[in-house]
N, C-alpha and C. Protein backbone atom coordinates (compact mmCIF):
# COMPACT_ATOMS: atom_id res chain seq x y z
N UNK A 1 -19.04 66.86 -44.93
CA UNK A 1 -18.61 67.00 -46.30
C UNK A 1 -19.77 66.71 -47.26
N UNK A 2 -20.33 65.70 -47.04
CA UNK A 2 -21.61 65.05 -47.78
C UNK A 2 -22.84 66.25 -47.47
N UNK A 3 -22.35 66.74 -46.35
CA UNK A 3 -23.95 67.91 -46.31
C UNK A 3 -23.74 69.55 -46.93
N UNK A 4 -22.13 69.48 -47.20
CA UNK A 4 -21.89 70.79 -47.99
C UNK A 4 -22.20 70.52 -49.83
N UNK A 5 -21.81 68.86 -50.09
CA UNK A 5 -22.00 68.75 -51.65
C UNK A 5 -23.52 68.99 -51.48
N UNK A 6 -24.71 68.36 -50.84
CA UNK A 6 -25.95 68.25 -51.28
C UNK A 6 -26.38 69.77 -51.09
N UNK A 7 -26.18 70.86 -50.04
CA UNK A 7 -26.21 72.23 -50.45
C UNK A 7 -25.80 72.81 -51.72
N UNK A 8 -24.71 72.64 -51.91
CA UNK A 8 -24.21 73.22 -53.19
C UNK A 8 -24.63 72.93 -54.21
N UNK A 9 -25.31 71.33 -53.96
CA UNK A 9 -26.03 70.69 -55.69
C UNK A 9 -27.54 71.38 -55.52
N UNK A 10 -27.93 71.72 -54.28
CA UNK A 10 -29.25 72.36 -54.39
C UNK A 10 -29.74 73.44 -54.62
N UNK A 11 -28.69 74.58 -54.19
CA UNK A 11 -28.05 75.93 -54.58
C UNK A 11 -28.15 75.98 -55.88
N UNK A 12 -27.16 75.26 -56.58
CA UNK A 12 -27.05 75.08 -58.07
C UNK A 12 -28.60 75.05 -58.81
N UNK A 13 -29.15 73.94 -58.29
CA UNK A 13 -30.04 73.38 -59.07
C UNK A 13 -31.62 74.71 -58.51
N UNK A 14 -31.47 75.34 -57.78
CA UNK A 14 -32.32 76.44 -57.81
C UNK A 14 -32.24 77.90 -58.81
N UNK A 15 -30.50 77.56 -58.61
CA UNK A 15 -30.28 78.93 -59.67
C UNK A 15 -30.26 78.20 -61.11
N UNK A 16 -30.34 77.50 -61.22
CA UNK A 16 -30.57 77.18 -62.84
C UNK A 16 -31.78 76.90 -63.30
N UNK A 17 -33.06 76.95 -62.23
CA UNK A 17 -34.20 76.66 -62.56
C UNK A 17 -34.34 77.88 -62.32
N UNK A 18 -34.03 78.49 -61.78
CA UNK A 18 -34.31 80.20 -61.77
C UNK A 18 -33.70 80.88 -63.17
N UNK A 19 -32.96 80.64 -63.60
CA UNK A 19 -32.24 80.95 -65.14
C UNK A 19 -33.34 80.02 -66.42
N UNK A 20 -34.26 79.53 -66.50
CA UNK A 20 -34.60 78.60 -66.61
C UNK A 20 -34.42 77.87 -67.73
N UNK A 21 -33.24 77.10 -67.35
CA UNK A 21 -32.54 76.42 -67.88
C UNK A 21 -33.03 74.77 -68.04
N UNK A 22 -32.86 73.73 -69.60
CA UNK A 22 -33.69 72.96 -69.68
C UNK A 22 -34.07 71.75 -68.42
N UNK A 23 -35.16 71.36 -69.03
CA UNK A 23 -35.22 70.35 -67.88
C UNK A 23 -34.47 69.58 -67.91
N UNK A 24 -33.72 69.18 -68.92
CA UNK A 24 -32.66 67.75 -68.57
C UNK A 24 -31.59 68.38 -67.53
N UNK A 25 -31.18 69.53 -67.57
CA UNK A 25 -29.87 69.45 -66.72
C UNK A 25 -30.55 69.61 -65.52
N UNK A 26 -31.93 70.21 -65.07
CA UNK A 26 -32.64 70.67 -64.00
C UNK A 26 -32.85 69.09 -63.33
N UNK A 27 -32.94 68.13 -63.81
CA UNK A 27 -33.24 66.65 -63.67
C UNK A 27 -31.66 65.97 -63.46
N UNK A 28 -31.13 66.40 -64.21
CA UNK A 28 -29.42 66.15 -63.79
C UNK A 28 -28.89 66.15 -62.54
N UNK A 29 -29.38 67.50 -62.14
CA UNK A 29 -29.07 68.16 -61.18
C UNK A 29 -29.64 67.34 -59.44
N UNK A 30 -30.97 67.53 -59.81
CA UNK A 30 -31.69 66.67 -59.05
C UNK A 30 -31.70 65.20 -58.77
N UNK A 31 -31.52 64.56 -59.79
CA UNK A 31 -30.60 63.06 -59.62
C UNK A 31 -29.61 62.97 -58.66
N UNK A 32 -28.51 63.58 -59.07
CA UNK A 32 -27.45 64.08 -58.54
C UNK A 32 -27.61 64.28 -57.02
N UNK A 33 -28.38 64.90 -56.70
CA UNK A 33 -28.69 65.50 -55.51
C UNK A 33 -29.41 64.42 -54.16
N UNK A 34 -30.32 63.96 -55.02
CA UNK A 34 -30.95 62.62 -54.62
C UNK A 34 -30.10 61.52 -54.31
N UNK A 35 -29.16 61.13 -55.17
CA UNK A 35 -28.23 60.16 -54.70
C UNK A 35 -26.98 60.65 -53.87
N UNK A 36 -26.79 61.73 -53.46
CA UNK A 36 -25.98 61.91 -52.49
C UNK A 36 -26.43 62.07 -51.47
N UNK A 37 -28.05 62.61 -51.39
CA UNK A 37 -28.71 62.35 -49.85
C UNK A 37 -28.87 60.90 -49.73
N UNK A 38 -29.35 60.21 -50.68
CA UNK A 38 -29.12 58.54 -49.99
C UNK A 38 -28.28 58.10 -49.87
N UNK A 39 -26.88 58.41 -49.97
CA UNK A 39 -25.56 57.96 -49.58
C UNK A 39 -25.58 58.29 -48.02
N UNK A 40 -25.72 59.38 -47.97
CA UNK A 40 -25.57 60.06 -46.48
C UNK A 40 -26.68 59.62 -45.42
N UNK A 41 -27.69 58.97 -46.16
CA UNK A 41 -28.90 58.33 -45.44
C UNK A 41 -28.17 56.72 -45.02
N UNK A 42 -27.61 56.09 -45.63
CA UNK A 42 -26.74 54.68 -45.52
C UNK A 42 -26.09 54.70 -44.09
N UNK A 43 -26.50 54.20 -43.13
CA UNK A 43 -25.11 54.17 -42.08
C UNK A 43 -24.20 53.03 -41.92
N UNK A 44 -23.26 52.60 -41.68
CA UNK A 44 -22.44 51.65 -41.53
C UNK A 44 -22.83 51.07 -40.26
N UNK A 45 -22.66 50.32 -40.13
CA UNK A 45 -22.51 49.63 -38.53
C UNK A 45 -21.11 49.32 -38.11
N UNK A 46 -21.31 49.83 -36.63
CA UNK A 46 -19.51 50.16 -35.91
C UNK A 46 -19.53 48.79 -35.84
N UNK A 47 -17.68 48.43 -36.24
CA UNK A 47 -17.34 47.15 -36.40
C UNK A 47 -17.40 47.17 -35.00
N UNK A 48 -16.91 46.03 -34.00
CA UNK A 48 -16.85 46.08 -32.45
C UNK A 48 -15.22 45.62 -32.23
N UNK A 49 -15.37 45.90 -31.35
CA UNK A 49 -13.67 45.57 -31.18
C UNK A 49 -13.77 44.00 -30.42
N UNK A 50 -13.08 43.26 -30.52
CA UNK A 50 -12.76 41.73 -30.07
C UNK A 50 -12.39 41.85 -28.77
N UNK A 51 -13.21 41.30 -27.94
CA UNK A 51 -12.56 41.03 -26.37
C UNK A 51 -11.36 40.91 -26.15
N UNK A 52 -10.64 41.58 -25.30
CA UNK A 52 -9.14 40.92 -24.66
C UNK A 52 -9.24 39.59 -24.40
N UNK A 53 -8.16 39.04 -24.43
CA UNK A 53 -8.07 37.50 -24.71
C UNK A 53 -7.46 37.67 -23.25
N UNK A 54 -8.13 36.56 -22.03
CA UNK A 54 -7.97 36.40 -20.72
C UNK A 54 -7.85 34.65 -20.58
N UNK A 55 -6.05 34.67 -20.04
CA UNK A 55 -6.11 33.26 -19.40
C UNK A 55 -6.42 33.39 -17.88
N UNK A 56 -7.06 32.50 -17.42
CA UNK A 56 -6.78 32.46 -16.15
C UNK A 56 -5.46 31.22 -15.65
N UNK A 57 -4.88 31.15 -14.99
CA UNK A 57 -4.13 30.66 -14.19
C UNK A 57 -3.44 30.29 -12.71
N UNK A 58 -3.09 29.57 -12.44
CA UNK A 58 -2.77 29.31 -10.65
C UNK A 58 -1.44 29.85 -10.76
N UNK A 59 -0.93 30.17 -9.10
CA UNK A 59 0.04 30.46 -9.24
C UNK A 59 1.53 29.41 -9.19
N UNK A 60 2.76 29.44 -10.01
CA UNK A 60 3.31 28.50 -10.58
C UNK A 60 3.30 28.33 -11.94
N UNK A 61 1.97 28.11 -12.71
CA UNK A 61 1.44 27.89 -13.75
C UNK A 61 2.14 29.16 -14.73
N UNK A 62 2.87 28.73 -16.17
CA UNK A 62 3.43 29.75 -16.89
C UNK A 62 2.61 30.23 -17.79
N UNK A 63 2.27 31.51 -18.55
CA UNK A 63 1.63 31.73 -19.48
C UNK A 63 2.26 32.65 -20.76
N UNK A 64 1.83 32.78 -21.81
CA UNK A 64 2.61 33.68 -22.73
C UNK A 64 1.80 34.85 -22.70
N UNK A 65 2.29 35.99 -23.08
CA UNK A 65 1.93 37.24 -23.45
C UNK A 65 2.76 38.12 -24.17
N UNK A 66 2.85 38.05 -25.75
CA UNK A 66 3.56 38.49 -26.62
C UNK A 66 4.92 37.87 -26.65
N UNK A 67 5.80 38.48 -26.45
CA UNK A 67 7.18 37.84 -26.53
C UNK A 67 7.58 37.42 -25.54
N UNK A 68 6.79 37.59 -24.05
CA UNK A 68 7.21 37.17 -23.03
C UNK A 68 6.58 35.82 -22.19
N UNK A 69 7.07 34.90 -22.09
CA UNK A 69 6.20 33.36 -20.89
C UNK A 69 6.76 34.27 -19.56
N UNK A 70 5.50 34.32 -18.92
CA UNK A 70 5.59 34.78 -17.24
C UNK A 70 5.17 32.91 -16.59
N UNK A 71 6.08 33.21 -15.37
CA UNK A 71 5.75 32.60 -14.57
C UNK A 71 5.57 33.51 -12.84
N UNK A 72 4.42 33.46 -12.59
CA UNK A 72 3.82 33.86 -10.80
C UNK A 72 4.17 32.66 -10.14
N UNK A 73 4.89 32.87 -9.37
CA UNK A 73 5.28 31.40 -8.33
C UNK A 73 4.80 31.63 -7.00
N UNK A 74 4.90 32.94 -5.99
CA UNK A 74 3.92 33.01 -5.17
C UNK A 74 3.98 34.32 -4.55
N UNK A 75 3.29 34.85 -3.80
CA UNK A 75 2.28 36.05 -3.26
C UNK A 75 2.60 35.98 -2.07
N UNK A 76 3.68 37.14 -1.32
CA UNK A 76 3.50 37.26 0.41
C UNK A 76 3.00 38.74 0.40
N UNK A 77 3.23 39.09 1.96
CA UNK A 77 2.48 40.36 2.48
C UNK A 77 3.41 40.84 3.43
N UNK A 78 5.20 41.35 3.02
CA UNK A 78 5.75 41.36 4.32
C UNK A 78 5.57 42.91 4.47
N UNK A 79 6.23 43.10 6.12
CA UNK A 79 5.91 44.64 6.66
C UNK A 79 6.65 45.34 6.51
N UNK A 80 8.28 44.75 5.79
CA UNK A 80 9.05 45.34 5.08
C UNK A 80 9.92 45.05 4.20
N UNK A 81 10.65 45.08 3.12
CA UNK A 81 11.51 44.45 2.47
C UNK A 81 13.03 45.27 2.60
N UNK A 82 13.88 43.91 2.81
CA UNK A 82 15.16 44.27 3.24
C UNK A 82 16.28 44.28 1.86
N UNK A 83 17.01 44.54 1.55
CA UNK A 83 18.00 44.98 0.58
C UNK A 83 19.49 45.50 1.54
N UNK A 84 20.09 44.20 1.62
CA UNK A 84 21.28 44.82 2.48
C UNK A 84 21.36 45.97 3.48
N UNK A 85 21.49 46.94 3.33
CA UNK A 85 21.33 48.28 4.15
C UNK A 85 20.43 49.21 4.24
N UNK A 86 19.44 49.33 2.76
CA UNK A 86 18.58 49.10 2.82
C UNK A 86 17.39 48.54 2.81
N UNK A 87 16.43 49.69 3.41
CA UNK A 87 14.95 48.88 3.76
C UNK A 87 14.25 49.40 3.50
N UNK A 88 12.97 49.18 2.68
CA UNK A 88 11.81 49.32 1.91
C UNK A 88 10.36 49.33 3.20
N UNK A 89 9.90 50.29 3.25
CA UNK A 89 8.66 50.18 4.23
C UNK A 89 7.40 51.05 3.73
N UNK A 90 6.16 50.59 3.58
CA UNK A 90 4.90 50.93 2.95
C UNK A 90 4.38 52.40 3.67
N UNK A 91 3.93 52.98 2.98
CA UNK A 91 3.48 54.41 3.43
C UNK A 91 2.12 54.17 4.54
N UNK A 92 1.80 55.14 5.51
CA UNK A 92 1.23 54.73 6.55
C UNK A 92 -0.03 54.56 5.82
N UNK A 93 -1.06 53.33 6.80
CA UNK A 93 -2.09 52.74 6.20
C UNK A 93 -2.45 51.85 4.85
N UNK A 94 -0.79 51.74 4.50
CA UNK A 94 -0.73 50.35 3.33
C UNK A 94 0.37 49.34 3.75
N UNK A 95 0.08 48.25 3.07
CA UNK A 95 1.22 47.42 2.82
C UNK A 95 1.56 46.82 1.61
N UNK A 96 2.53 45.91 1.70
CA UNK A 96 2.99 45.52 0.51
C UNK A 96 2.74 44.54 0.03
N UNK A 97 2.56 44.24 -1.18
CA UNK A 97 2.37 42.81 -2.02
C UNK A 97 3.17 42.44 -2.67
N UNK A 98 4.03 41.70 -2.62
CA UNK A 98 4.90 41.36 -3.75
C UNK A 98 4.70 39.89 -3.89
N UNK A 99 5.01 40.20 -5.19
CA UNK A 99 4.68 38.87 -6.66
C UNK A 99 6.40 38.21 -6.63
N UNK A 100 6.63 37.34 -6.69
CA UNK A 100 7.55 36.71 -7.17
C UNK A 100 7.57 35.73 -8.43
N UNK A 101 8.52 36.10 -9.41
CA UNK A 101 8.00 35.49 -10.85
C UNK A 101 9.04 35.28 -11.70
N UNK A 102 9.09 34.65 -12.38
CA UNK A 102 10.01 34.58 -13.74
C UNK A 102 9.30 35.39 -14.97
N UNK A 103 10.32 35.81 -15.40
CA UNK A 103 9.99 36.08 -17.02
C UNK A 103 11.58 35.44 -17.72
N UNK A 104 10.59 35.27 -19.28
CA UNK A 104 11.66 35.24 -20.13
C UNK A 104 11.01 35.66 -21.44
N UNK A 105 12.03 36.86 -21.91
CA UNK A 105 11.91 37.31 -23.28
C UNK A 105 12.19 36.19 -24.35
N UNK A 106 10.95 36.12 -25.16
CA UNK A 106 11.65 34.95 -26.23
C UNK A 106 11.12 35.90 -27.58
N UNK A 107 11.57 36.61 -27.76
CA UNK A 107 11.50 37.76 -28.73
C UNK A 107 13.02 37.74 -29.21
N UNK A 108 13.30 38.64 -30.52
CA UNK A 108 14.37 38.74 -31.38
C UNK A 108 14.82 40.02 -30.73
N UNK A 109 14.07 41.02 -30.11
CA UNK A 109 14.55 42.17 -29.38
C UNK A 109 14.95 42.16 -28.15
N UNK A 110 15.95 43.02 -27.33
CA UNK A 110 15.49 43.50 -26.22
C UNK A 110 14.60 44.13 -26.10
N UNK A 111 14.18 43.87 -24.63
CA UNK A 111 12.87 44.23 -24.83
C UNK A 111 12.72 44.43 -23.06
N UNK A 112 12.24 45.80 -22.53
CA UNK A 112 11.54 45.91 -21.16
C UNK A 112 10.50 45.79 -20.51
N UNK A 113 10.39 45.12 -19.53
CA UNK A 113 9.27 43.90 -19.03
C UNK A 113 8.51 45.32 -18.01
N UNK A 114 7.54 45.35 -17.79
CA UNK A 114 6.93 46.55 -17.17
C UNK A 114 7.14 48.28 -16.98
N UNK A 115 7.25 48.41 -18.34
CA UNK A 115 7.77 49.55 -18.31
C UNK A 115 7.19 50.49 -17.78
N UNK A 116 7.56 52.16 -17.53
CA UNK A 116 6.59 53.42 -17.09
C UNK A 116 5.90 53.78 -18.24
N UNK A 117 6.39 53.85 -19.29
CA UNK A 117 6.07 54.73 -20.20
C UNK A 117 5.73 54.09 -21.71
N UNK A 118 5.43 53.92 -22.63
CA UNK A 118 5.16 53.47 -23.43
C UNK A 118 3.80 53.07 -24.18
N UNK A 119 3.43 52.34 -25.46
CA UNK A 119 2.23 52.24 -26.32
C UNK A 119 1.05 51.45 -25.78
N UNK A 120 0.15 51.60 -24.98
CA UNK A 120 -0.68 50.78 -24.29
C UNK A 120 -1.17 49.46 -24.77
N UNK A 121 -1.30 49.36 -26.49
CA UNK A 121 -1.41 47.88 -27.12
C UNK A 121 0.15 47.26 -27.29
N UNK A 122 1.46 48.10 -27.01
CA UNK A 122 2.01 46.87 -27.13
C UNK A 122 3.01 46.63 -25.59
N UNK A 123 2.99 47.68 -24.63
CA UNK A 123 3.71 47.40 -23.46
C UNK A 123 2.81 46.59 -22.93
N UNK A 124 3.85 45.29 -21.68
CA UNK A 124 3.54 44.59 -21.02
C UNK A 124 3.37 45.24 -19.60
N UNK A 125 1.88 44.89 -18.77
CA UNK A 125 1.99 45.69 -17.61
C UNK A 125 1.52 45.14 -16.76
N UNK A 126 1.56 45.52 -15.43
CA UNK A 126 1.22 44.51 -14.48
C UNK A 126 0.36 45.39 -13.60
N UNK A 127 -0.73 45.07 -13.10
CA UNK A 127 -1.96 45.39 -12.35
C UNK A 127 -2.90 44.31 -11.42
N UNK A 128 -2.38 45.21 -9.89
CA UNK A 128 -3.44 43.95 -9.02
C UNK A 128 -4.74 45.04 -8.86
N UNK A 129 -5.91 44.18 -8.87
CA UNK A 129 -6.99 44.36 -8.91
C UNK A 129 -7.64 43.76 -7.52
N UNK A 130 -8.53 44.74 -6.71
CA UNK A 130 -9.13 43.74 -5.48
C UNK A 130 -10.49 43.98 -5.82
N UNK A 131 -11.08 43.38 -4.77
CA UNK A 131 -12.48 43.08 -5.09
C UNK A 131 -13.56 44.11 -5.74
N UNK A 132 -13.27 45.35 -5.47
CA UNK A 132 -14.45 46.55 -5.68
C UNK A 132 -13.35 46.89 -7.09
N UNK A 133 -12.67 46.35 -7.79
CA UNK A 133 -11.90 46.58 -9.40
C UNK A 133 -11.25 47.66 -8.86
N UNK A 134 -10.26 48.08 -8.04
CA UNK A 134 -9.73 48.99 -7.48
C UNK A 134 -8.25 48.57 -8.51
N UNK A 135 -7.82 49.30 -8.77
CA UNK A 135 -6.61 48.96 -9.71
C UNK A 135 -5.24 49.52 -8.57
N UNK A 136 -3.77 48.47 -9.17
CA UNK A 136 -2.51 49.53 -8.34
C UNK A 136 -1.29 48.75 -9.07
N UNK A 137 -0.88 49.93 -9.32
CA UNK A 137 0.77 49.60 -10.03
C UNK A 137 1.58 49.71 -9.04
N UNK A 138 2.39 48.82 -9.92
CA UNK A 138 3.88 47.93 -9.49
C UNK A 138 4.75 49.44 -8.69
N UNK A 139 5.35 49.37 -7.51
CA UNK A 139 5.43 50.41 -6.53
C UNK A 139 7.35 50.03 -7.45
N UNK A 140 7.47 51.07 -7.77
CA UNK A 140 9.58 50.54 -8.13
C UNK A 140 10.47 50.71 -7.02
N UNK A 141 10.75 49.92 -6.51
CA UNK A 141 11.95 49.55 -5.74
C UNK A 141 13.68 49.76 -5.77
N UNK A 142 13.39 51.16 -6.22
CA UNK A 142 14.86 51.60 -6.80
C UNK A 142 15.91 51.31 -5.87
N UNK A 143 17.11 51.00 -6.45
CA UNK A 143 18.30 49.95 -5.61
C UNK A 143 18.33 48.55 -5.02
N UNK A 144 16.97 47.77 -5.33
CA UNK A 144 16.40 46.82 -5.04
C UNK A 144 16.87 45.49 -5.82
N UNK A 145 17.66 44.83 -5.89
CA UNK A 145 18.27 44.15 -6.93
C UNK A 145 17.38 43.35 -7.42
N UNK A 146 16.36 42.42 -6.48
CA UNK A 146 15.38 41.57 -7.00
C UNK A 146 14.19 42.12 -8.03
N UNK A 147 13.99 43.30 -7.86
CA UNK A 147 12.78 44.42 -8.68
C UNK A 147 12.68 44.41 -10.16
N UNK A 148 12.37 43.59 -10.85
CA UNK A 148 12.37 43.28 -12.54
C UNK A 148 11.38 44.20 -12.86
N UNK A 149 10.26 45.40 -12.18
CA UNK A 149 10.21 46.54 -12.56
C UNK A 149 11.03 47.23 -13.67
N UNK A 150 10.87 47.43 -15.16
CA UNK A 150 11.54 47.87 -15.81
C UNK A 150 12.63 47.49 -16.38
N UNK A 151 12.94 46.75 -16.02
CA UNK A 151 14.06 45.40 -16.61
C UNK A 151 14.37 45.03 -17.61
N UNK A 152 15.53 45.17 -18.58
CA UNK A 152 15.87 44.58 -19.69
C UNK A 152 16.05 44.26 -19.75
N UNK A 153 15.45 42.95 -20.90
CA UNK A 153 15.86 42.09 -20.80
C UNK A 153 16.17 41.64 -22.33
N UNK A 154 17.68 41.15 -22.45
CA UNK A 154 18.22 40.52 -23.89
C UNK A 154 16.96 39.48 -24.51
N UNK A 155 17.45 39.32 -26.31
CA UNK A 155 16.66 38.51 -26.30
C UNK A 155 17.24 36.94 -25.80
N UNK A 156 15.73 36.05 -26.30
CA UNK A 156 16.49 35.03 -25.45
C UNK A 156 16.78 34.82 -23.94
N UNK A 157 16.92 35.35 -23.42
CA UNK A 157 17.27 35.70 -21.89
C UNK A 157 16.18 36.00 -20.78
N UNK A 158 16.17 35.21 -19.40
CA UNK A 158 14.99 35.10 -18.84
C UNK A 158 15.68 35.60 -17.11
N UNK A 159 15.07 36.17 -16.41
CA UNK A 159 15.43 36.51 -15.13
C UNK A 159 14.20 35.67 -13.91
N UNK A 160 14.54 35.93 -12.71
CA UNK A 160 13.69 36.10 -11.54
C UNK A 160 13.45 37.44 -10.72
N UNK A 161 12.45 37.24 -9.99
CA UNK A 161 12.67 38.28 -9.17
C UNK A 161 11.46 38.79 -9.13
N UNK A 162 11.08 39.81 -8.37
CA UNK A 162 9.97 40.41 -7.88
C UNK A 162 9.19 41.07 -8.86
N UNK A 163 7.63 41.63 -7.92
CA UNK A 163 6.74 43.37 -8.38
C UNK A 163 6.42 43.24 -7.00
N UNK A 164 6.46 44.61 -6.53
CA UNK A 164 5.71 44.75 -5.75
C UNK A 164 4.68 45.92 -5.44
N UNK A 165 4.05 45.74 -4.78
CA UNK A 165 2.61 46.40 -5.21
C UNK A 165 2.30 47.21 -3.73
N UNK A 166 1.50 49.01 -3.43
CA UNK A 166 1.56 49.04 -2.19
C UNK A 166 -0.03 49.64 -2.47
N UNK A 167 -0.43 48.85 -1.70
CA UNK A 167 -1.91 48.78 -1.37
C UNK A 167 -2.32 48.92 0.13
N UNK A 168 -3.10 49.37 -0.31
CA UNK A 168 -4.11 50.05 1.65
C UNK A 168 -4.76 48.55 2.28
N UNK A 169 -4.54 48.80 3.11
CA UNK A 169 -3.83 47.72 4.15
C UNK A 169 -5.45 46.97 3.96
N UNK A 170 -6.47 47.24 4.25
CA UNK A 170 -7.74 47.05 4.09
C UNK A 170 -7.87 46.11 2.50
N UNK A 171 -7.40 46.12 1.44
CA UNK A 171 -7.72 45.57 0.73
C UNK A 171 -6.40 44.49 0.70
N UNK A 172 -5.70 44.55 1.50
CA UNK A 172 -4.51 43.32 1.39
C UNK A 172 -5.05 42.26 2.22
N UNK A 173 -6.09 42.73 3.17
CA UNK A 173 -6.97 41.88 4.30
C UNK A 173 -7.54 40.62 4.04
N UNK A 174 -8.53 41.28 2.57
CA UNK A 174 -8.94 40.12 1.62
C UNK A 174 -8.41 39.37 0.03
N UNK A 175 -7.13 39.20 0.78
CA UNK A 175 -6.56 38.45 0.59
C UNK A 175 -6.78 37.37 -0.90
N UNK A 176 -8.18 36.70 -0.90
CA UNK A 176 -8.55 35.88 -1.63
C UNK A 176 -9.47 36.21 -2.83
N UNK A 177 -9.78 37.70 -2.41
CA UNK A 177 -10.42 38.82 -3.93
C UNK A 177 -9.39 39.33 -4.37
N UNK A 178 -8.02 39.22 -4.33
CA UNK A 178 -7.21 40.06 -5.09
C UNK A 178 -6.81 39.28 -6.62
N UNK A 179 -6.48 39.61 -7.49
CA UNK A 179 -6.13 39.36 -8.73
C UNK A 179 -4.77 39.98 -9.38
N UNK A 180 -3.49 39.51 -10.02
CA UNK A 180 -2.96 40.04 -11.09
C UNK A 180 -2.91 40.00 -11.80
N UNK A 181 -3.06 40.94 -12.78
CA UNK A 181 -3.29 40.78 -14.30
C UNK A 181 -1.93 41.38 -15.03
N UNK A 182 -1.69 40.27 -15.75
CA UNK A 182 0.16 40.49 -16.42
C UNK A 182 -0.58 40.95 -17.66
N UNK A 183 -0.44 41.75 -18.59
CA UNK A 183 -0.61 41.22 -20.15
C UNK A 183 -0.79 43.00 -21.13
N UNK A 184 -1.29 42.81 -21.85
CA UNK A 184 -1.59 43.96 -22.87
C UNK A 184 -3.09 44.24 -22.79
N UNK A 185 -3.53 45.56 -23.57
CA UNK A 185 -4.62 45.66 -23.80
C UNK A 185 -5.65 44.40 -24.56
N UNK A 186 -4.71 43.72 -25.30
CA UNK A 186 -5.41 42.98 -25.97
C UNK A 186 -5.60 41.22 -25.43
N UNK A 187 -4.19 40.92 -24.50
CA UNK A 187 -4.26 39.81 -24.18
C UNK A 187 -3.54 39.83 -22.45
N UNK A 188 -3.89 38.82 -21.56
CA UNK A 188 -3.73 39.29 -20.31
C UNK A 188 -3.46 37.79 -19.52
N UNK A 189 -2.72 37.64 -18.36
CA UNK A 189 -2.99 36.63 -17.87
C UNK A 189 -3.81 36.98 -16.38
N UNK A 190 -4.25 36.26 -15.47
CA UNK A 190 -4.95 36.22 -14.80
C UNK A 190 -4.02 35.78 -13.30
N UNK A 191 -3.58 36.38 -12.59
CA UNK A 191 -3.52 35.10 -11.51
C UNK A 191 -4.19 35.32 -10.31
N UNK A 192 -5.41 34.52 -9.75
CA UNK A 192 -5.83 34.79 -8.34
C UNK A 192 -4.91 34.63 -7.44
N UNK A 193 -4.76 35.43 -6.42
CA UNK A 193 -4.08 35.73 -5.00
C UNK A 193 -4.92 34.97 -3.97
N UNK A 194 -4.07 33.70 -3.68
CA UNK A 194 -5.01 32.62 -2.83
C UNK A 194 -3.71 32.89 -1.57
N UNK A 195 -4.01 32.70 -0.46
CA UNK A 195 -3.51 32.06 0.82
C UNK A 195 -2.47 31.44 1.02
């Protein structure tokens, strides 16, 4: 925009010195012209954006993240999960991780705790991370009663119950590089996956 005005003021200011028209407006013109190339010469400096705010924590240990206090209480690796009649079993060459945890909404809304779909700064999401930053979402456990996958939850109102996660069997091995990270783009909790 700034490089079409300083054309047009220069355009101008040629055809009126070509008309030859006095020097004050020819100097007008050129003023003019001059201070909109040093505007456009000015650069701003990019503000930076503020680090995500990272707690770390053990598991047990509760943390907040927006309207929600999570609690991680602990981390197994079974070879299958049972649900009355049904049974849950990992696709060949992975297994499963599941988190066992509390949440409680202490928000004025309902509000759904790991959703699919939604605003990346304000949904809450859950991501285990292993050693080489390999990322893997929460696997949903449809008919699974314990699965707080997607879960609504009233306000006020706090549940238990699972995530579980299906990861290649190779990175469930090491065990003690894995990480979950509960939280938002902007703020996150941490929990290492110990033994």
């Amino acid at each position: 925009m700034k490089k079409k005005v300083i054309a047009m003021l220069t355009c101008t200011a040629l055809f009126l010195t070509g008309c030859s028209m006095s020097d004050s407006v020819t100097d007008t013109i050129k003023k003019a012209a001059d201070k909109a190339s040093s505007n456009t010469a000015e650069t701003t400096e990019p503000t930076g954006t503020p680090a995500p705010e990272t707690k770390k924590l053990a598991l047990g240990q509760s943390g907040k993240v927006k309207d929600w206090k999570i609690t991680v209480k602990k981390v197994s690796f079974p070879k299958h999960i049972n649900n009355g009649s049904l049974q849950f079993k990992p696709h060949s060459g992975k297994t499963f991780v599941v988190v066992s945890m509390s949440a409680k909404n202490n928000g004025k809304q309902e509000s759904t705790l790991f959703p699919r779909v939604g605003l990346k700064n304000k949904m809450v999401t859950a991501t285990l991370i292993d050693k080489n930053n390999e990322t893997y979402q929460p696997t949903q456990l449809l008919g699974y009663d314990k699965d707080i996958v997607t879960k609504s939850f009233k306000p006020q109102s706090g549940k238990k119950g699972i995530i579980c996660f299906e990861v290649p069997k190779k990175a469930a091995k090491e065990k003690n590089n894995l990480q979950l990270k509960i939280g938002t783009v902007d703020s996150s909790l941490v929990y290492p996956i110990k033994k």
